[in-house]
Protein backbone atom coordinates (compact mmCIF):
# COMPACT_ATOMS: atom_id res chain seq x y z
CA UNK A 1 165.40 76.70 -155.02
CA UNK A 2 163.17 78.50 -157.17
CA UNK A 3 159.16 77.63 -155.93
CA UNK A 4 158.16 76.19 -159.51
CA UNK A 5 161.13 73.21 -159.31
CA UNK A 6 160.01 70.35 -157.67
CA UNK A 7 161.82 69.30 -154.41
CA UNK A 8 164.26 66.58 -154.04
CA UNK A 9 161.95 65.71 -151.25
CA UNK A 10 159.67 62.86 -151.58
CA UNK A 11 157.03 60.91 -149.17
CA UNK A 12 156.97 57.30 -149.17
CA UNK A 13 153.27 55.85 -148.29
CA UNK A 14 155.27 52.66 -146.66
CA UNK A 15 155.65 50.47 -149.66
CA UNK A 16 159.04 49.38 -151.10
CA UNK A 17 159.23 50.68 -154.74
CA UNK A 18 156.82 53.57 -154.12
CA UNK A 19 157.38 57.21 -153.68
CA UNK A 20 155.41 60.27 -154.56
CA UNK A 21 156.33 63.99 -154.39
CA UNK A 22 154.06 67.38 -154.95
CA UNK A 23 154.89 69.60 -157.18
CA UNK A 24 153.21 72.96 -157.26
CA UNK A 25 153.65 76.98 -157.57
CA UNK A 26 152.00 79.77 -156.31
CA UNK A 27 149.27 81.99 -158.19
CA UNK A 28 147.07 84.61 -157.56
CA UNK A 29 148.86 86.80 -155.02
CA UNK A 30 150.07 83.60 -152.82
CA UNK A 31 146.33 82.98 -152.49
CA UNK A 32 146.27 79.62 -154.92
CA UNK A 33 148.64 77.03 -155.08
CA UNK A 34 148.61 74.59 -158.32
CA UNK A 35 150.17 71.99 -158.62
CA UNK A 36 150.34 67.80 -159.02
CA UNK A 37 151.16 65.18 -157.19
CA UNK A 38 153.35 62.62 -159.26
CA UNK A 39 154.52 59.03 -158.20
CA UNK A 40 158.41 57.14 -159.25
CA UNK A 41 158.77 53.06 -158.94
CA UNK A 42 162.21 53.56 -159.23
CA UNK A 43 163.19 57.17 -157.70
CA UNK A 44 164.33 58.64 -161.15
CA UNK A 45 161.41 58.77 -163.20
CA UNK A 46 158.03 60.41 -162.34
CA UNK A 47 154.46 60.14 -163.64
CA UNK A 48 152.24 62.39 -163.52
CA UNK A 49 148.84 61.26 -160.89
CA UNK A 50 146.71 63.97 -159.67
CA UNK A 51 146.26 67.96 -160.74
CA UNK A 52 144.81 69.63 -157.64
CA UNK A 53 144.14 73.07 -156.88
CA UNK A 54 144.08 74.65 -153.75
CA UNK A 55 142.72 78.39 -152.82
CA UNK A 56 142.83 80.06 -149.44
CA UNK A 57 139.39 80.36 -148.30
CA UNK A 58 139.64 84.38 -147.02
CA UNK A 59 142.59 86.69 -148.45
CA UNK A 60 145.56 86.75 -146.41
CA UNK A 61 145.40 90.64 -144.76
CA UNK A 62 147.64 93.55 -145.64
């Protein structure tokens, strides 16, 4: 599966009716990931909750 497609896999936080998945691709040489996390209240449709943005604090070496 292609890194930009969102997995099949999702985490449930314990509550019936609740999921949430991430969804995010790589950028900058590996060294950023961005992405979203979304949440479904029925496992078929998701919404959109939180951009985030993560960066690796040193470059990964050559």
């Amino acid at each position: 599966m292609p890194r930009e497609q969102p997995s099949d896999a999702a985490f449930d936080e314990g509550s019936p009716g609740f999921a949430g998945r991430f969804v995010g691709a790589f950028a900058d040489g590996g060294n950023t990931i961005v992405g979203r996390f979304q949440l479904s209240y029925d496992d078929e449709n998701w919404e959109d909750d939180l951009q985030t943005t993560y960066r690796r604090v040193s470059a990964r070496p050559n």
